[in-house]
Protein backbone atom coordinates (compact mmCIF):
# COMPACT_ATOMS: atom_id res chain seq x y z
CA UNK A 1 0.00 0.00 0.00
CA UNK A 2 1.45 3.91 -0.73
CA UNK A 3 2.20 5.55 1.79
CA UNK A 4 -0.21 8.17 3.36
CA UNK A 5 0.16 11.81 1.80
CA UNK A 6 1.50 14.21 3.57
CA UNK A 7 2.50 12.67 6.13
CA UNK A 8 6.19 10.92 7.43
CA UNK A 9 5.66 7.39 8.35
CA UNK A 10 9.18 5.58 9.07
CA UNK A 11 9.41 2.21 7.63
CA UNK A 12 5.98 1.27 6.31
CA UNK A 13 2.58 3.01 5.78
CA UNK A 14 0.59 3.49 8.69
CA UNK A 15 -2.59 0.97 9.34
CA UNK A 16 -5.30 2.28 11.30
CA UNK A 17 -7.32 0.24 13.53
CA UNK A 18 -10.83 0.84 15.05
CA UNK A 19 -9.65 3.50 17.78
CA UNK A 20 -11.13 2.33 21.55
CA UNK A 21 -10.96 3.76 24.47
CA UNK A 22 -7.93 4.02 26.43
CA UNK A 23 -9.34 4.74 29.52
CA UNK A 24 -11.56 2.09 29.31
CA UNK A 25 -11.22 0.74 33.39
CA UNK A 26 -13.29 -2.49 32.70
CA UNK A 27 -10.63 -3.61 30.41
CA UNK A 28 -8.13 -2.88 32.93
CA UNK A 29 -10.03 -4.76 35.70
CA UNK A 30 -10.21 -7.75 33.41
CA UNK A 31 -6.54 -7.62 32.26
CA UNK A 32 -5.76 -8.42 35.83
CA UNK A 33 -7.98 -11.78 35.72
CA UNK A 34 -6.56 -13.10 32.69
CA UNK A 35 -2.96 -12.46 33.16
CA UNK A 36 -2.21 -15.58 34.55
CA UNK A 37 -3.48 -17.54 31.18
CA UNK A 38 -1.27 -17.45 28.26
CA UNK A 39 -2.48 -18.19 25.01
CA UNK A 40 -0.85 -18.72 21.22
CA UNK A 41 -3.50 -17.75 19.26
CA UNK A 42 -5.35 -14.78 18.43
CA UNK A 43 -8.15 -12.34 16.95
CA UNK A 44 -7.10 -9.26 15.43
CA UNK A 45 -9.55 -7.03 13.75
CA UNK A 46 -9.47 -4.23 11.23
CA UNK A 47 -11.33 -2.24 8.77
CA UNK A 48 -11.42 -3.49 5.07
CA UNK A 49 -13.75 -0.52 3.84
CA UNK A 50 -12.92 2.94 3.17
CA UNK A 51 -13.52 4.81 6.78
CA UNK A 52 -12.14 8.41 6.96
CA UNK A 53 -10.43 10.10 9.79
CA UNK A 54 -8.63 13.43 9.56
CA UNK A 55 -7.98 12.91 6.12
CA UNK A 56 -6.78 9.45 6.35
CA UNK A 57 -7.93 6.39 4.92
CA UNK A 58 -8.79 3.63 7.97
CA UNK A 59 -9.17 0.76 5.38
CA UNK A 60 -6.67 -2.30 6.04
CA UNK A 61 -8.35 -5.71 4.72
CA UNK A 62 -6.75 -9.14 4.81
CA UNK A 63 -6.39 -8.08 0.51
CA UNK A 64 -4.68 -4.74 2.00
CA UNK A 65 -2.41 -7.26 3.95
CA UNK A 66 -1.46 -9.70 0.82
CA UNK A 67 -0.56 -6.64 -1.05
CA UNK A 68 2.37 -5.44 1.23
CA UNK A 69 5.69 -6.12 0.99
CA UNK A 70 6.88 -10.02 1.50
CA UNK A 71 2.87 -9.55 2.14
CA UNK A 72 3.89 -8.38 5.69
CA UNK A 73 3.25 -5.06 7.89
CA UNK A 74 2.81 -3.49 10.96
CA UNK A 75 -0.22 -3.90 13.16
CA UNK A 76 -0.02 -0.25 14.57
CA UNK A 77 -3.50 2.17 16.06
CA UNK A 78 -3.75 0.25 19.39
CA UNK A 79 -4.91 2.28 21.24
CA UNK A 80 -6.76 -0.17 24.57
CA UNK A 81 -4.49 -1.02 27.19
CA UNK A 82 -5.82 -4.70 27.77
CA UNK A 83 -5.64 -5.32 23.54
CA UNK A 84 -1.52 -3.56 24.02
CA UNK A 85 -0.62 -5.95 26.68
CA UNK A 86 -1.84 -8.79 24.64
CA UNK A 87 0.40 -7.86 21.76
CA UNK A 88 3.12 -6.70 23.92
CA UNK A 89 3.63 -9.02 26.64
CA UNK A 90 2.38 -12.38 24.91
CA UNK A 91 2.69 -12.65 21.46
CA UNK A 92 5.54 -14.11 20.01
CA UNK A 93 6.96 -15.05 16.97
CA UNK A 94 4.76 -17.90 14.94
CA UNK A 95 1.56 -17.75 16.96
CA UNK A 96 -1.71 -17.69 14.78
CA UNK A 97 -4.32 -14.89 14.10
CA UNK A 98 -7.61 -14.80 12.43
CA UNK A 99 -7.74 -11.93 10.40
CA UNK A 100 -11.08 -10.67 11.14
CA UNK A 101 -12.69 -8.03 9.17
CA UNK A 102 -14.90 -5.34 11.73
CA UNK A 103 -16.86 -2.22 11.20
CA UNK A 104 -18.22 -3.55 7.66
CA UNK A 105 -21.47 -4.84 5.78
CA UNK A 106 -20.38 -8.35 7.46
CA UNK A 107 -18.27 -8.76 9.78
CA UNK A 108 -16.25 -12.09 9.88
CA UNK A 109 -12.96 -14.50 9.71
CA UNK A 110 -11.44 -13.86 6.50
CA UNK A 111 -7.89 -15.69 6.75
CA UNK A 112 -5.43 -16.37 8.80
CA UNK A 113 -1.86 -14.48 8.87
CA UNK A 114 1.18 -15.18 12.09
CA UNK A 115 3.24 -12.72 14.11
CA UNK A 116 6.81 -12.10 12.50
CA UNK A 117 8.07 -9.61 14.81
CA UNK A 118 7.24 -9.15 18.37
CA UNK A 119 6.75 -6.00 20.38
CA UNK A 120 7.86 -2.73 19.52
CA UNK A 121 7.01 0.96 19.94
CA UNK A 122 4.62 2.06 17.61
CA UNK A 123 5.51 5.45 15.87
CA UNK A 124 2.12 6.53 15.14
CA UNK A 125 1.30 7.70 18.91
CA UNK A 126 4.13 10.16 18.14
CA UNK A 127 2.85 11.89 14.75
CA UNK A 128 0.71 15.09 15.23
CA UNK A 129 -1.28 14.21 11.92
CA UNK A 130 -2.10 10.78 12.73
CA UNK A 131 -5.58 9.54 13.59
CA UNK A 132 -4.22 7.78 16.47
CA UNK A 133 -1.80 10.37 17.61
CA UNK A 134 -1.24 10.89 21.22
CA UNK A 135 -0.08 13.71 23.06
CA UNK A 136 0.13 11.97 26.31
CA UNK A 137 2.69 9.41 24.75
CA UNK A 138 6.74 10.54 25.27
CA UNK A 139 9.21 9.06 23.31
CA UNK A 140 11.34 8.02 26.45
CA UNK A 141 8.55 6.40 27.98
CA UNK A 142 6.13 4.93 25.08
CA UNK A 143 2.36 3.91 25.81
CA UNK A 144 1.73 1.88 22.96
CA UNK A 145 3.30 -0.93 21.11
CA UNK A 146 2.56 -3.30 18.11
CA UNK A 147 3.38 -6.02 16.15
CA UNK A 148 4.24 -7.47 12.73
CA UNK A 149 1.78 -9.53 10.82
CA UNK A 150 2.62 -11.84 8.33
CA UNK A 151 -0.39 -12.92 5.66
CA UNK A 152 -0.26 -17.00 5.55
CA UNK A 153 -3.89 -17.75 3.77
CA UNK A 154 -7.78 -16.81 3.30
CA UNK A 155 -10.04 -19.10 4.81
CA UNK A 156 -11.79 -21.60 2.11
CA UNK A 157 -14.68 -19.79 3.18
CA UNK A 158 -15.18 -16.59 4.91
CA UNK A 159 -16.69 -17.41 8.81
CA UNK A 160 -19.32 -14.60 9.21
CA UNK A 161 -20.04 -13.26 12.88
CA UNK A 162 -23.61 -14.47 12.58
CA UNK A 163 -22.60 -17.71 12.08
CA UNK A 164 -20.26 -17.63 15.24
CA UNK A 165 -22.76 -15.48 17.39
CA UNK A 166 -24.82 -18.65 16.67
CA UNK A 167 -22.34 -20.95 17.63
CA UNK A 168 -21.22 -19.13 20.45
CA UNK A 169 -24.99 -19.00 21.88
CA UNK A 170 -25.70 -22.64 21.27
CA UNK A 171 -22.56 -23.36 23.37
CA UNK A 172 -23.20 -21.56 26.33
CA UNK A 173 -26.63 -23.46 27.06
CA UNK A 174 -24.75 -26.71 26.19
CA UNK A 175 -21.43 -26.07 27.54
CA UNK A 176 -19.72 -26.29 24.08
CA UNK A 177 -16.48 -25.27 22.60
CA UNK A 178 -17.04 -21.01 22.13
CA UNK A 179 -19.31 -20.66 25.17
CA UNK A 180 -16.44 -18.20 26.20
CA UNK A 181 -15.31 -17.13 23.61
CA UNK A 182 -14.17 -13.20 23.89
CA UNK A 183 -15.01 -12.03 20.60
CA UNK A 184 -18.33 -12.47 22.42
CA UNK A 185 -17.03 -11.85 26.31
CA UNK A 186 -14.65 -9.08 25.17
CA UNK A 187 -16.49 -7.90 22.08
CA UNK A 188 -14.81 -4.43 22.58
CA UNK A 189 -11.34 -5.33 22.20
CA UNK A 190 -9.66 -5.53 18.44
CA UNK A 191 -6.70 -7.86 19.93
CA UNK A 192 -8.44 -10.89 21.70
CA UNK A 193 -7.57 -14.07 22.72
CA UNK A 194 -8.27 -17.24 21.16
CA UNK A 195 -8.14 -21.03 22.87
CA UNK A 196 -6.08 -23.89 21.06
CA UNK A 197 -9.99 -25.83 21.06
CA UNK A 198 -11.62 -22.63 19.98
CA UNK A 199 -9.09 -22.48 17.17
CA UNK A 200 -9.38 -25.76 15.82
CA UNK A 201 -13.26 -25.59 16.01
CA UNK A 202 -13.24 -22.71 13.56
CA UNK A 203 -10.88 -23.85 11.44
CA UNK A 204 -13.11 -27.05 11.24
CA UNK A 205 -15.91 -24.70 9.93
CA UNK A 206 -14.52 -23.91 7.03
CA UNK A 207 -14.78 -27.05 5.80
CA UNK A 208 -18.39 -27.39 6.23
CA UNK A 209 -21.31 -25.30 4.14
CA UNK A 210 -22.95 -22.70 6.04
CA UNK A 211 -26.37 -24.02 7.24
């Protein structure tokens, strides 16, 4: 993807993500509870329609994603502290991520790319003309951090959020597989969490027609 006009962005383009709430003190409450899990696998949602926010483009699809260089960027725009600690302080290199597509006609699980590089600052929160600037943030003492995607496939079929809403009801009068699943329990977040048996129950999905 071109860069963004007018604007300096240091080694690749800068991809927006759906802003949230920073001061968002559930999140924070519920960071403490989950700390002691550690997972591999993940959600991480973006825009793949045009959305525009001072001037700039939002749009980063899993098509936006294949397009890049060594079809590889940075997952900056974080900008929840429970969703920065995820990508900060557990992902590593080679864990799994559903692309998911938000904030569009339907939402859903369009592929699947991995983490390539782990942590770092991200520069955005430092650029005055960037949707997800932030004045608070110092450059000797960063507040937000991101990570490098790598795209790996599309799905054989896309996984719509009604479909998994479905599920994800179903399961939680019957005790099944995505009873908890947080893109239901922590539907805020745009970096979630996902179980090694809630990841191999959606990939089983796409091999079977949607009912």
């Amino acid at each position: 993807m071109p860069p963004k006009k007018n604007a300096k962005v240091p080694k690749t383009s800068s991809r927006k993500r759906k802003r949230e709430n920073e001061n968002d003190l559930p999140a924070k409450v519920e960071e403490k509870k989950s700390a002691v899990q550690s997972y591999s696998h993940w959600i991480m949602k973006s825009e793949p329609e045009s959305r525009f926010e001072n001037g700039v483009d939002l749009k980063f699809g899993i098509e936006d994603l294949k397009k890049c260089k060594n079809q590889t960027d940075c997952w900056d725009g974080v900008r929840n502290y429970q969703a920065r600690n995820f990508m900060r302080d557990q992902m590593k290199i080679g864990h799994k991520v559903f692309f998911y597509h938000s904030n569009c006609k339907e939402p859903g699980i369009a592929g699947i790319c991995k983490i390539v590089k782990e942590s770092y600052v991200d520069h955005t929160q430092f650029d005055s003309k960037d949707p997800h600037y932030d004045r608070s943030a110092k450059k000797d003492a960063p507040k937000w951090f991101m990570v490098d995607v790598k795209f790996e496939r599309m799905l054989k079929r896309f996984i719509p959020l009604s479909e998994l809403k479905s599920l994800h009801l179903s399961h939680k009068a019957d005790g099944g597989t995505l009873k908890n699943m947080a893109l239901f329990t922590r539907a805020r977040l745009s970096v979630q969490p996902v179980t090694q048996e809630e990841w191999d129950f959606i990939l089983n999905l796409e091999n079977e027609e949607k009912t």
